[in-house]
N, C-alpha and C. Protein backbone atom coordinates (compact mmCIF):
# COMPACT_ATOMS: atom_id res chain seq x y z
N UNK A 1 -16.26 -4.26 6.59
CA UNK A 1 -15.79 -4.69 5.30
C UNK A 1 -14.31 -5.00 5.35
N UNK A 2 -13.45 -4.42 5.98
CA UNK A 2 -11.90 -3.86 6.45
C UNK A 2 -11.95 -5.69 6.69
N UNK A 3 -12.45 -6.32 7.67
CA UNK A 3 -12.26 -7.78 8.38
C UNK A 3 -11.70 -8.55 7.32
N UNK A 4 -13.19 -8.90 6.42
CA UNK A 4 -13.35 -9.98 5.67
C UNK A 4 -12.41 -9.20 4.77
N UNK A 5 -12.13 -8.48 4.23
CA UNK A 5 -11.13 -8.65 2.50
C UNK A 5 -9.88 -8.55 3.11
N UNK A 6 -9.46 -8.04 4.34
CA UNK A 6 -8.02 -8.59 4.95
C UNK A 6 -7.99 -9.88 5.22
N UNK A 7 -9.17 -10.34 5.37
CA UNK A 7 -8.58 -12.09 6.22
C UNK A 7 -8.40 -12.72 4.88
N UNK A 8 -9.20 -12.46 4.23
CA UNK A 8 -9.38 -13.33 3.15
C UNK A 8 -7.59 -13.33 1.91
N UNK A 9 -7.68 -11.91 2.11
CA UNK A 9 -6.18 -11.76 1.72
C UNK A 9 -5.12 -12.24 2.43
N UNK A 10 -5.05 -12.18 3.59
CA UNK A 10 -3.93 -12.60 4.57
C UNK A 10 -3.55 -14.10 4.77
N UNK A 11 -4.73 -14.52 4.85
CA UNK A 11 -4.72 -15.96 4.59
C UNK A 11 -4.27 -16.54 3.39
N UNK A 12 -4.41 -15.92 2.39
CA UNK A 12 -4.28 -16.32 0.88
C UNK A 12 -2.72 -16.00 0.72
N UNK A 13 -1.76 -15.33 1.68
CA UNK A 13 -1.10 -15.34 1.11
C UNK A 13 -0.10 -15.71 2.51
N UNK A 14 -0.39 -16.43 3.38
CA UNK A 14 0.19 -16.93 4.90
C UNK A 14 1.09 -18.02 4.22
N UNK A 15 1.47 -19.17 3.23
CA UNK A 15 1.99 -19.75 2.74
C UNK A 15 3.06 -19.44 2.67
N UNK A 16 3.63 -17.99 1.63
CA UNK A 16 4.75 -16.98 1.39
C UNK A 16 4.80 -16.71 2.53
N UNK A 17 3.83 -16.10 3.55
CA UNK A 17 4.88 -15.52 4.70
C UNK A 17 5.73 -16.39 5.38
N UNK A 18 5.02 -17.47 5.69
CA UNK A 18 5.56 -18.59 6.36
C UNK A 18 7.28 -19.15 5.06
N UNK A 19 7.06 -19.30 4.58
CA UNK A 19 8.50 -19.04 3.96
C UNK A 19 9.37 -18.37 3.94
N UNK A 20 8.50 -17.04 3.88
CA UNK A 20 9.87 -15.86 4.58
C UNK A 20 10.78 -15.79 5.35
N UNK A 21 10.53 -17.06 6.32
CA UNK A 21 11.31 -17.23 7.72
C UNK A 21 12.36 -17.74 7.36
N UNK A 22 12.52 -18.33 6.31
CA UNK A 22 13.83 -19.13 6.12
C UNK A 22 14.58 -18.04 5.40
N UNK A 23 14.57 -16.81 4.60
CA UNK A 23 14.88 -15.74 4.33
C UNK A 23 16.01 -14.88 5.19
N UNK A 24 17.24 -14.64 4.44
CA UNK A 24 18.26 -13.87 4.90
C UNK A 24 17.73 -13.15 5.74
N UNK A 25 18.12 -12.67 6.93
CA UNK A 25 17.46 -11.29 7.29
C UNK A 25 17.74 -9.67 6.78
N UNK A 26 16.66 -9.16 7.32
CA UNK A 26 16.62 -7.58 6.39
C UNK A 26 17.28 -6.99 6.93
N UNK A 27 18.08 -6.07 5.60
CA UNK A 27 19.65 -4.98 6.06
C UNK A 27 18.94 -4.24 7.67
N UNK A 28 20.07 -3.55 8.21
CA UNK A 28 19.71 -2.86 9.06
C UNK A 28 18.44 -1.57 8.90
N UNK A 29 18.34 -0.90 7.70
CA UNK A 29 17.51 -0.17 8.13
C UNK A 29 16.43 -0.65 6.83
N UNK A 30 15.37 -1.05 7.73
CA UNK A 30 13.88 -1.60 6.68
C UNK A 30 12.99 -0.71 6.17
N UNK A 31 12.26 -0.82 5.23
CA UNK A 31 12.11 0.69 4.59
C UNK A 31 10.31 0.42 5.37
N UNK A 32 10.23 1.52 5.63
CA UNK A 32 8.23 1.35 6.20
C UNK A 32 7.77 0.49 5.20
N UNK A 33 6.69 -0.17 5.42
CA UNK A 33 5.71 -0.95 5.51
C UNK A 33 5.40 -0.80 3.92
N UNK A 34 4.52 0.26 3.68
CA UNK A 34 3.93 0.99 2.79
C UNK A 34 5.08 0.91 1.13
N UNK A 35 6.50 1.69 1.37
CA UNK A 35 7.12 1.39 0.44
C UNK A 35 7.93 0.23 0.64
N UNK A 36 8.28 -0.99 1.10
CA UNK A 36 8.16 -2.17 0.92
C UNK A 36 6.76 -2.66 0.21
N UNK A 37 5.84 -2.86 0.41
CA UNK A 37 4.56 -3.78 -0.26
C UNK A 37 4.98 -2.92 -1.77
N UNK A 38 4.90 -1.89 -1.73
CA UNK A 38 5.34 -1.08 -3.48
C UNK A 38 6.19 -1.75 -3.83
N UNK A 39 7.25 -2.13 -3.39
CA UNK A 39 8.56 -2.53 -4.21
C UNK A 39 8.33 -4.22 -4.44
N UNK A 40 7.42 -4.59 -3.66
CA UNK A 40 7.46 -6.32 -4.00
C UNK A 40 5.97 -6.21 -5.06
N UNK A 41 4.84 -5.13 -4.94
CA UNK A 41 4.17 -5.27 -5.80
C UNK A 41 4.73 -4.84 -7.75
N UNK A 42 5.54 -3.79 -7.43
CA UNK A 42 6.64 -3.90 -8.61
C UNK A 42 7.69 -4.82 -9.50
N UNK A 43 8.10 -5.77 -8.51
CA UNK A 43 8.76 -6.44 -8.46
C UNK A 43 8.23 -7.62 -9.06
N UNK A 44 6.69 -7.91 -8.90
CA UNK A 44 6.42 -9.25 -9.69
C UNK A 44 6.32 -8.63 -11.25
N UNK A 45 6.70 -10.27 -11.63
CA UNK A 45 6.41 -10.01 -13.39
C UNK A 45 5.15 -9.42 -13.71
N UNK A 46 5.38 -8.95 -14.66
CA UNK A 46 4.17 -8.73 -15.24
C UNK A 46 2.98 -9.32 -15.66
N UNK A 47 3.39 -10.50 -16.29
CA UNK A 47 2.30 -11.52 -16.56
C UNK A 47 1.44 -11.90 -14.98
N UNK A 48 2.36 -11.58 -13.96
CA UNK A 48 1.53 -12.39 -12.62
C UNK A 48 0.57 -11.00 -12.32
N UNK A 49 1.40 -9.97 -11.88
CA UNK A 49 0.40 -8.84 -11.39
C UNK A 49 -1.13 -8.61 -12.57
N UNK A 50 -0.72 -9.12 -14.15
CA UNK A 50 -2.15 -8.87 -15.23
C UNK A 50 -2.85 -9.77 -14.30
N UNK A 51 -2.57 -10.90 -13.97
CA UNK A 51 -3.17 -12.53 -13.69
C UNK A 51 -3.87 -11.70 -12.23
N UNK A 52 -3.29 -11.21 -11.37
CA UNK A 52 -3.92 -10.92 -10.01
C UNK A 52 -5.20 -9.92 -10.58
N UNK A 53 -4.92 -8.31 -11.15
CA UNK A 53 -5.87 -7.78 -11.68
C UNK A 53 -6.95 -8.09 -12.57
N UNK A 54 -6.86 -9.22 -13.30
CA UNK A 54 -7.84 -10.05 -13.88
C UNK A 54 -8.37 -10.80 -12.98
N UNK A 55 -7.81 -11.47 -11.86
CA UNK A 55 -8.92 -12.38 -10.87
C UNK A 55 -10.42 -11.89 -10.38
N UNK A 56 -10.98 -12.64 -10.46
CA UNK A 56 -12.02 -11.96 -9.97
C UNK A 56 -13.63 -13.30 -9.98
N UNK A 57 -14.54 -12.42 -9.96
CA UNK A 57 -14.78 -11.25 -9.82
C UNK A 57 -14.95 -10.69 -8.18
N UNK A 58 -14.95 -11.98 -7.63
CA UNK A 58 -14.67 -11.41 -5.70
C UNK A 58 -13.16 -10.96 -5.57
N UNK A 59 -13.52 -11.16 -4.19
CA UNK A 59 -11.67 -10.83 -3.50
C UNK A 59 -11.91 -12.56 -3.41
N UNK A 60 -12.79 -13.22 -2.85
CA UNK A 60 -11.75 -14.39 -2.62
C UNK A 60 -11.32 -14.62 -3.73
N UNK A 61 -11.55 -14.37 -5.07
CA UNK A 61 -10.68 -14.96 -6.47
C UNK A 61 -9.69 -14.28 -6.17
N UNK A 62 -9.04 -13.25 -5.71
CA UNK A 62 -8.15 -12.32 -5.86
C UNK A 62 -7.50 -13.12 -4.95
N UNK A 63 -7.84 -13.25 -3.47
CA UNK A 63 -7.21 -14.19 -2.74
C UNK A 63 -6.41 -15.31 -2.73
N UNK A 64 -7.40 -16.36 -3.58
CA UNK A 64 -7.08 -17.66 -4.31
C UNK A 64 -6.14 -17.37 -5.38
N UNK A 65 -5.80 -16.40 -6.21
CA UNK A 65 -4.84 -16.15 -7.04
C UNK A 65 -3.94 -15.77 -6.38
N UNK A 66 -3.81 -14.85 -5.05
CA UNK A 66 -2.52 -14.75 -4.68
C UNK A 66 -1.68 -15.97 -4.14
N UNK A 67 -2.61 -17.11 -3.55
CA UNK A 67 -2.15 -17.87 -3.01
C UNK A 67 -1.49 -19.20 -4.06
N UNK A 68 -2.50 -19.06 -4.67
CA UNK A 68 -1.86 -20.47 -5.38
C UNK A 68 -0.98 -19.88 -7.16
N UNK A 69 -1.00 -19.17 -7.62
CA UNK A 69 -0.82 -18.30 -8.91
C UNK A 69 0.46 -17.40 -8.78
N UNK A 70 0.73 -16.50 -7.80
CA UNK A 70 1.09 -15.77 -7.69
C UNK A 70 2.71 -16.20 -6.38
N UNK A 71 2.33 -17.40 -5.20
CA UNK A 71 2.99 -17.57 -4.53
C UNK A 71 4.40 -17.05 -4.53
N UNK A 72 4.76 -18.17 -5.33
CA UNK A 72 6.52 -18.18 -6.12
C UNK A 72 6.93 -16.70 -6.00
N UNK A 73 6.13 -16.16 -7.23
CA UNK A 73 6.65 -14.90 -7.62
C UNK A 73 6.69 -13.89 -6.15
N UNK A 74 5.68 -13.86 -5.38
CA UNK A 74 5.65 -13.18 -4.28
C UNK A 74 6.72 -13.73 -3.26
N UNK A 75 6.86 -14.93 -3.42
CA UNK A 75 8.55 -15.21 -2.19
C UNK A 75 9.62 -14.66 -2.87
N UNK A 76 9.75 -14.25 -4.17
CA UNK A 76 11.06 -13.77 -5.00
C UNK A 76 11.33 -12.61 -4.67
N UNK A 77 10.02 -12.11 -5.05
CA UNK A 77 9.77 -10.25 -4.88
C UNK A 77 9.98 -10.00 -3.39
N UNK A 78 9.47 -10.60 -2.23
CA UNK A 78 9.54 -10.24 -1.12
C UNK A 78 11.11 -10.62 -0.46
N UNK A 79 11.82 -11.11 -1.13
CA UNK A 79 13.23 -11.69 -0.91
C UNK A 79 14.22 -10.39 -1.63
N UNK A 80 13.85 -9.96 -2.89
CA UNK A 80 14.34 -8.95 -3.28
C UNK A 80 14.33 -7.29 -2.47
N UNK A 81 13.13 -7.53 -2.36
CA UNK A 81 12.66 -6.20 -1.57
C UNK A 81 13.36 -6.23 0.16
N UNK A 82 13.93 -7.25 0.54
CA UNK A 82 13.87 -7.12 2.11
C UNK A 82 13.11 -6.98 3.30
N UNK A 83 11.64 -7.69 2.50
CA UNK A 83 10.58 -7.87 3.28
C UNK A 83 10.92 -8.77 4.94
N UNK A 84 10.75 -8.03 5.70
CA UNK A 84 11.02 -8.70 7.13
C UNK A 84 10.43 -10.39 6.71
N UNK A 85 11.23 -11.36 7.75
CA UNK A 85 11.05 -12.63 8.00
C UNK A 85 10.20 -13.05 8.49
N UNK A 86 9.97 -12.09 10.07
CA UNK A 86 8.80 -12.42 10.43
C UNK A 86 8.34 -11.14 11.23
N UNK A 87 7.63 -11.30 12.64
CA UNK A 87 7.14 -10.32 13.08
C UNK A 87 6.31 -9.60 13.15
N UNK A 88 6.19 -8.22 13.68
CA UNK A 88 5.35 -7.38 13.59
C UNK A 88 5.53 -6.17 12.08
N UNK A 89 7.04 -6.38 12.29
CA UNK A 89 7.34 -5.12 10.81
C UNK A 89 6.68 -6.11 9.61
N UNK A 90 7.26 -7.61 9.86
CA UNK A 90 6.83 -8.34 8.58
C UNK A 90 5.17 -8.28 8.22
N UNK A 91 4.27 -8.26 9.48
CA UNK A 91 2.90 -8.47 9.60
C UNK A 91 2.14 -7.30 9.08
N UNK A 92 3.38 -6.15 9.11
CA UNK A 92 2.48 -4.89 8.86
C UNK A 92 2.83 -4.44 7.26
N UNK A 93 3.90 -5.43 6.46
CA UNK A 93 4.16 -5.26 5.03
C UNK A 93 3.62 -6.24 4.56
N UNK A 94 2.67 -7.42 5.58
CA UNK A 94 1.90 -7.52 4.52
C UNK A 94 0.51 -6.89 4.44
N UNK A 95 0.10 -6.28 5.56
CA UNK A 95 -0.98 -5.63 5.59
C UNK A 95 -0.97 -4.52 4.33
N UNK A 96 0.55 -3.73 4.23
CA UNK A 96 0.27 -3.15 3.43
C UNK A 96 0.56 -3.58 1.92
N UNK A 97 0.77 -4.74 1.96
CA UNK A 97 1.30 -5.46 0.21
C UNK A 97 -0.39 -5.54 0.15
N UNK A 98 -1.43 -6.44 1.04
CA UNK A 98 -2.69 -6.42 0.53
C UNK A 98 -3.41 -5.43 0.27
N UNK A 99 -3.70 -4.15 0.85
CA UNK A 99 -4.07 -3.00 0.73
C UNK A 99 -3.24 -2.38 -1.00
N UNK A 100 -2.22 -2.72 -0.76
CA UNK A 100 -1.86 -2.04 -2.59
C UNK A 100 -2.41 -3.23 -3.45
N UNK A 101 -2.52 -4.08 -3.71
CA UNK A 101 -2.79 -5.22 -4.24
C UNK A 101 -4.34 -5.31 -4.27
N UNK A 102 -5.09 -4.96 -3.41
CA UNK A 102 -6.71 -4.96 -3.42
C UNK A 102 -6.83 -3.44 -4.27
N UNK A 103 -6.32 -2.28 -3.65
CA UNK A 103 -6.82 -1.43 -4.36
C UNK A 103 -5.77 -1.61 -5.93
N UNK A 104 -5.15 -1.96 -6.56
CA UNK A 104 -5.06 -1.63 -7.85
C UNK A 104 -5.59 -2.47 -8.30
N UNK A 105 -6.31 -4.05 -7.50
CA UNK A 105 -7.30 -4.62 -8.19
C UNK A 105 -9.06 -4.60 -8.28
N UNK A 106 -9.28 -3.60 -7.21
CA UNK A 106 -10.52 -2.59 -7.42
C UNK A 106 -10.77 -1.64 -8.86
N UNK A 107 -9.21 -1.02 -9.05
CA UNK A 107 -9.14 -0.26 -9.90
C UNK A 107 -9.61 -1.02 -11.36
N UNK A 108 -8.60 -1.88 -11.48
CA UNK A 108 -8.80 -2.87 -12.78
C UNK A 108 -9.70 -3.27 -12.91
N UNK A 109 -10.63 -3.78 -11.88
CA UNK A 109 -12.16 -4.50 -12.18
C UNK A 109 -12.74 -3.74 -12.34
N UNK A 110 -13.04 -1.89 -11.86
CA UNK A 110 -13.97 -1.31 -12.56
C UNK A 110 -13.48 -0.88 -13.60
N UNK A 111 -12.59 -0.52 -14.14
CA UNK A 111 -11.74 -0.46 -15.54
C UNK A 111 -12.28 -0.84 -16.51
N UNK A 112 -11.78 -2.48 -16.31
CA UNK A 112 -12.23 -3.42 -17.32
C UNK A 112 -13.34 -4.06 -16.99
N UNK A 113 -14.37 -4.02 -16.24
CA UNK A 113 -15.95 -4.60 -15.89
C UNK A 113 -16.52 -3.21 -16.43
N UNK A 114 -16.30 -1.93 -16.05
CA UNK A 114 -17.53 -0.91 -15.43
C UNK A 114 -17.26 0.34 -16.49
N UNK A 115 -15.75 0.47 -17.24
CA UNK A 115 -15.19 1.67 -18.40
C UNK A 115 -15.07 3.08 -16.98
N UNK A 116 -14.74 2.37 -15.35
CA UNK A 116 -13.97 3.65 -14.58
C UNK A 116 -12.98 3.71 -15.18
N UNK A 117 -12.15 4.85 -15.62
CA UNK A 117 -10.93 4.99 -15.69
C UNK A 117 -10.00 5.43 -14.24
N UNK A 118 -8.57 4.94 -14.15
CA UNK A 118 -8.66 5.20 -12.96
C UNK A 118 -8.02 6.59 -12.86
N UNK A 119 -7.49 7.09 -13.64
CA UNK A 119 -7.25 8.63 -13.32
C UNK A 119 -8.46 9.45 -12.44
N UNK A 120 -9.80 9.03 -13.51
CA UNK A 120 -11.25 9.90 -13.08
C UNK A 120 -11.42 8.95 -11.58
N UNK A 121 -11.16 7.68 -11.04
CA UNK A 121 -11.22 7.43 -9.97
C UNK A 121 -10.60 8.03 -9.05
N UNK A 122 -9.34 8.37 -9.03
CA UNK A 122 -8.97 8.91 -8.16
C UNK A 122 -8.53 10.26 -8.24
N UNK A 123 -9.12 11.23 -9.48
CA UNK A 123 -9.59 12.44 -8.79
C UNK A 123 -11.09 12.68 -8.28
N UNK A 124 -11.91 11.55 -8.42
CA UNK A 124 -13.02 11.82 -7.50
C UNK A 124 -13.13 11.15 -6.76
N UNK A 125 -11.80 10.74 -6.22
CA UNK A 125 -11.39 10.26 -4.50
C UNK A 125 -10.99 11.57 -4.40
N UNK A 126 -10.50 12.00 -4.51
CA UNK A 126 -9.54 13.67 -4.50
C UNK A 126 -10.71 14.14 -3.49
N UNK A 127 -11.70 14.63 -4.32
CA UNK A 127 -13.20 15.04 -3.94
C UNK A 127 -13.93 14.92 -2.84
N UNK A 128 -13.53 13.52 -2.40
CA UNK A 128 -14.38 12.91 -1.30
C UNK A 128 -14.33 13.95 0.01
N UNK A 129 -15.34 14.73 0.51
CA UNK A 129 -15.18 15.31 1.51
C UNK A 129 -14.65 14.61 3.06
N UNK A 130 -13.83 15.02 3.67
CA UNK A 130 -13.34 14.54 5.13
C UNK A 130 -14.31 13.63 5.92
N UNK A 131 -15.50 13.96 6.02
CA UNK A 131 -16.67 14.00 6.72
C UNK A 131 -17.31 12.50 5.93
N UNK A 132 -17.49 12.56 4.27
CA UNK A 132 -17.28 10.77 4.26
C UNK A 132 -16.76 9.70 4.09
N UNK A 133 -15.62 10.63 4.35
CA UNK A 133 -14.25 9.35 4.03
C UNK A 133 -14.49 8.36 5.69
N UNK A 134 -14.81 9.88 7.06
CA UNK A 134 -14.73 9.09 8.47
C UNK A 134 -15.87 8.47 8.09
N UNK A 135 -16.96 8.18 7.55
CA UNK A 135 -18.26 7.71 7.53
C UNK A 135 -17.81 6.15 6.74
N UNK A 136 -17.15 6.26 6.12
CA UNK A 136 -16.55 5.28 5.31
C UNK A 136 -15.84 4.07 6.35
N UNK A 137 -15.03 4.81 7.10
CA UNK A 137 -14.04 4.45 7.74
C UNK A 137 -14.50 3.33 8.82
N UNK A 138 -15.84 4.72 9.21
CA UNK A 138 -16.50 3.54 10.38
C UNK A 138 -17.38 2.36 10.26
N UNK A 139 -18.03 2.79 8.98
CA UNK A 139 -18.59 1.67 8.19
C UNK A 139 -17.89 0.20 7.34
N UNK A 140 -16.39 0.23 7.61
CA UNK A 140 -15.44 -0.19 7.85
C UNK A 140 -15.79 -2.08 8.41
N UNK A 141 -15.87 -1.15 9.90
CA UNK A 141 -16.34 -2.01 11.00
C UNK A 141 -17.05 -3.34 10.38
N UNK A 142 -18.20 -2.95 9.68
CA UNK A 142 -19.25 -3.48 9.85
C UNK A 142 -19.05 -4.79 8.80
N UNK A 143 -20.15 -5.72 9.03
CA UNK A 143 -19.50 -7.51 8.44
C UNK A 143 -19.98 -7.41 6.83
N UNK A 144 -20.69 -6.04 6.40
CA UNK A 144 -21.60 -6.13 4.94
C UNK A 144 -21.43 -4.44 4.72
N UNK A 145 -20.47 -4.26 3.45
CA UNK A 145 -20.20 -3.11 3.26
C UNK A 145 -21.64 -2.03 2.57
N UNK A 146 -22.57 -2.65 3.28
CA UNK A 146 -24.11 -1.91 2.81
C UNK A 146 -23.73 -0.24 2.98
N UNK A 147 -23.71 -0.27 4.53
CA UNK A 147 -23.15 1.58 5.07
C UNK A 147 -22.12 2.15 4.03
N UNK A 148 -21.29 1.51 3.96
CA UNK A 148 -20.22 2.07 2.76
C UNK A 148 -20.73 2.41 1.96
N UNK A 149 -21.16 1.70 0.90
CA UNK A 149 -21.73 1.88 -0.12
C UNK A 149 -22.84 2.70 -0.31
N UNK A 150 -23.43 2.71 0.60
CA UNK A 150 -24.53 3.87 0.86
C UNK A 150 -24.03 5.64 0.87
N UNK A 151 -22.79 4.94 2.07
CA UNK A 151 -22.22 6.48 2.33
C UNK A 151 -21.51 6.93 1.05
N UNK A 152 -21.01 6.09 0.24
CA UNK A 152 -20.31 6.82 -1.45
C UNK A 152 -21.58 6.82 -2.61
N UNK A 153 -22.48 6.98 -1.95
CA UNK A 153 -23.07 6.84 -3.08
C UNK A 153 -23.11 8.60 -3.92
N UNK A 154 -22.82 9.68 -3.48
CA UNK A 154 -22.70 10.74 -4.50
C UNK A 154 -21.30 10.35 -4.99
N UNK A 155 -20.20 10.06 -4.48
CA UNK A 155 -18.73 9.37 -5.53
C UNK A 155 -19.11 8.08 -6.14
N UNK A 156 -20.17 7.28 -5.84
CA UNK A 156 -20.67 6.66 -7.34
C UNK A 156 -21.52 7.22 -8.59
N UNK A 157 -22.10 7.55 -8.18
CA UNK A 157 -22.72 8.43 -8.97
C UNK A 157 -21.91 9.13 -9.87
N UNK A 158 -21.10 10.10 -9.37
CA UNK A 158 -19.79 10.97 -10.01
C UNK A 158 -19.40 10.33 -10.92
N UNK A 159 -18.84 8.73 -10.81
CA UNK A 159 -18.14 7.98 -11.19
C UNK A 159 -19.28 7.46 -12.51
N UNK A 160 -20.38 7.42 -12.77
CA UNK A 160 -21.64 7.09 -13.15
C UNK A 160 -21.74 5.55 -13.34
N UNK A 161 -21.55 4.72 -12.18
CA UNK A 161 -21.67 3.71 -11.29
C UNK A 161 -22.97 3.37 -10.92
N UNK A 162 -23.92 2.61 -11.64
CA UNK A 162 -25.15 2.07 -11.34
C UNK A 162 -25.28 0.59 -10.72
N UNK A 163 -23.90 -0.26 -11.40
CA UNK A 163 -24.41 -1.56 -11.01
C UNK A 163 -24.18 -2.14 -9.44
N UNK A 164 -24.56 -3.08 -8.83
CA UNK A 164 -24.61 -3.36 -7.52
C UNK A 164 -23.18 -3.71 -7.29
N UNK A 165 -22.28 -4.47 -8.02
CA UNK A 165 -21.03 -4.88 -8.45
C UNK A 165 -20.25 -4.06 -8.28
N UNK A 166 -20.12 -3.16 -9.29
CA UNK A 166 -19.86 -1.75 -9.32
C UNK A 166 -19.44 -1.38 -7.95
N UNK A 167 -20.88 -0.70 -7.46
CA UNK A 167 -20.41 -0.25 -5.98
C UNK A 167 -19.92 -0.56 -5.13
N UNK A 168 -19.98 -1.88 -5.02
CA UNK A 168 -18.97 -2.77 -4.16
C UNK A 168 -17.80 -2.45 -4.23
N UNK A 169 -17.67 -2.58 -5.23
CA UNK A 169 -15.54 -2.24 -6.03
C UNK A 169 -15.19 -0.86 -5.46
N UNK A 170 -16.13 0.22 -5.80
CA UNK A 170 -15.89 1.17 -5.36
C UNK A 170 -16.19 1.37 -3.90
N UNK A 171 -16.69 0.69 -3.07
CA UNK A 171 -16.50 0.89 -1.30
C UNK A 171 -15.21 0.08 -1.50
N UNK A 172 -14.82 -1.20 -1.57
CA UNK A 172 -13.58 -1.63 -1.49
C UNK A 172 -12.21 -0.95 -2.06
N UNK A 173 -12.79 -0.41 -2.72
CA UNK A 173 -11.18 1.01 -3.26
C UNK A 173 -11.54 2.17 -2.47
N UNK A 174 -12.44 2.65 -1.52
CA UNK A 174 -12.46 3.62 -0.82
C UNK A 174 -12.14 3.29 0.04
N UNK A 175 -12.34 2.08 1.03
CA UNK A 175 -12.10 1.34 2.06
C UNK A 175 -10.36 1.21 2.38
N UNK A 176 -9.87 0.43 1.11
CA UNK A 176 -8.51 0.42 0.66
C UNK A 176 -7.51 1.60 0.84
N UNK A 177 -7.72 2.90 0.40
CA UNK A 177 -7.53 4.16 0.09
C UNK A 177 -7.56 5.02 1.27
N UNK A 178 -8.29 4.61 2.39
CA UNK A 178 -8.16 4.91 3.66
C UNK A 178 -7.69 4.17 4.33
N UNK A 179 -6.82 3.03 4.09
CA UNK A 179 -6.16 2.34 5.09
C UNK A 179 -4.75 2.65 4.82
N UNK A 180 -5.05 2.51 2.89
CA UNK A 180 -3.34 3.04 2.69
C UNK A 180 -3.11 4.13 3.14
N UNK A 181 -3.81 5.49 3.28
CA UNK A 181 -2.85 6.71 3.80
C UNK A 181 -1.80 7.12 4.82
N UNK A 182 -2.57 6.25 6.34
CA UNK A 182 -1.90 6.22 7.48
C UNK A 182 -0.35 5.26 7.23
N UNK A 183 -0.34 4.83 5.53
CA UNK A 183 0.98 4.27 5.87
C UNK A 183 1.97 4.69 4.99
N UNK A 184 1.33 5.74 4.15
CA UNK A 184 2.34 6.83 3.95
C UNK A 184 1.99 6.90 1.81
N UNK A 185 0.86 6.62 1.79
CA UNK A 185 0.46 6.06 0.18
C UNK A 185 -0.38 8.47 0.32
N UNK A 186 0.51 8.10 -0.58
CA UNK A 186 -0.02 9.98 -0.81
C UNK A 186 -0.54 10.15 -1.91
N UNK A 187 -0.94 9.24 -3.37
CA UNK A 187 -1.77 9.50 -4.13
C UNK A 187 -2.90 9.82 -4.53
């Protein structure tokens, strides 16, 4: 699942990176990965980040909105923030700008599609035992987040998550939620 909603994001938003290059370079010390993508996902207006969390109802809409909707505002924000030019530091803020950006737009679509709230989402991420978060993780891998979704199915349930839609959102915010940790997202 991890493949397709990164490519699809990465690509959608390769336009901005490729602009970045012409971008001052970043002060001497660059802040990790993780709080950079925070500060440029902060950083857009408001009206753009409603516009991203309303896209839908796939990721490629989410995609297609970052790319063509959102561009501008994301070369501003990433110019403000001191998002690397290019590279590997740059490659890995945007890995993590998409990972914050997919999961608070997981959040919003079951929100406003499904009545999750996301507080109750993510204390019954809290919940998730060790054992299926790795089950999650490895199911990851795979080209059709079926295993995922299978493996959360007592945190859908919890969540009282019936529709097929639904569960999707919720493997893609579990999916999300385990990629952000290793980069320093402690919520």
């Amino acid at each position: 699942m991890r493949a397709w909603m990164i490519a699809a994001a990465l690509v959608a938003t390769a336009p901005a990176a490729a602009a970045q290059s012409a971008a001052p370079p970043p002060p001497p010390a660059v802040a990790p990965a993780y709080v950079s993508a925070l500060c440029v996902w902060r950083a857009l207006p408001d009206p753009t980040r409603a516009q991203l969390l309303a896209a839908g109802p796939g990721v490629n809409d989410l995609a297609q909105a970052l790319k063509t909707d959102a561009a501008a505002a994301l070369q501003t924000a990433g110019d403000g923030c001191h998002v690397p030019a290019a590279g590997a530091a740059h490659d890995d803020e945007l890995q993590a700008f998409t990972f914050v950006v997919v999961e608070a737009w997981a959040s919003a679509r079951l929100h406003s599609g499904f009545g999750v709230d996301e507080a109750a989402l993510r204390q019954a991420w809290a919940r998730v035992s060790a054992d299926t978060r790795a089950k999650v993780l490895a199911a990851d891998l795979e080209p059709t987040p079926d295993d995922a979704i299978a493996t959360l199915a007592d945190f859908t349930a919890g969540l009282h998550v019936t529709d097929p839609a639904a569960k999707l959102l919720v493997a893609i915010y579990a999916s999300v939620r385990l990629h952000l940790a290793p980069l320093g997202e402690t919520g």
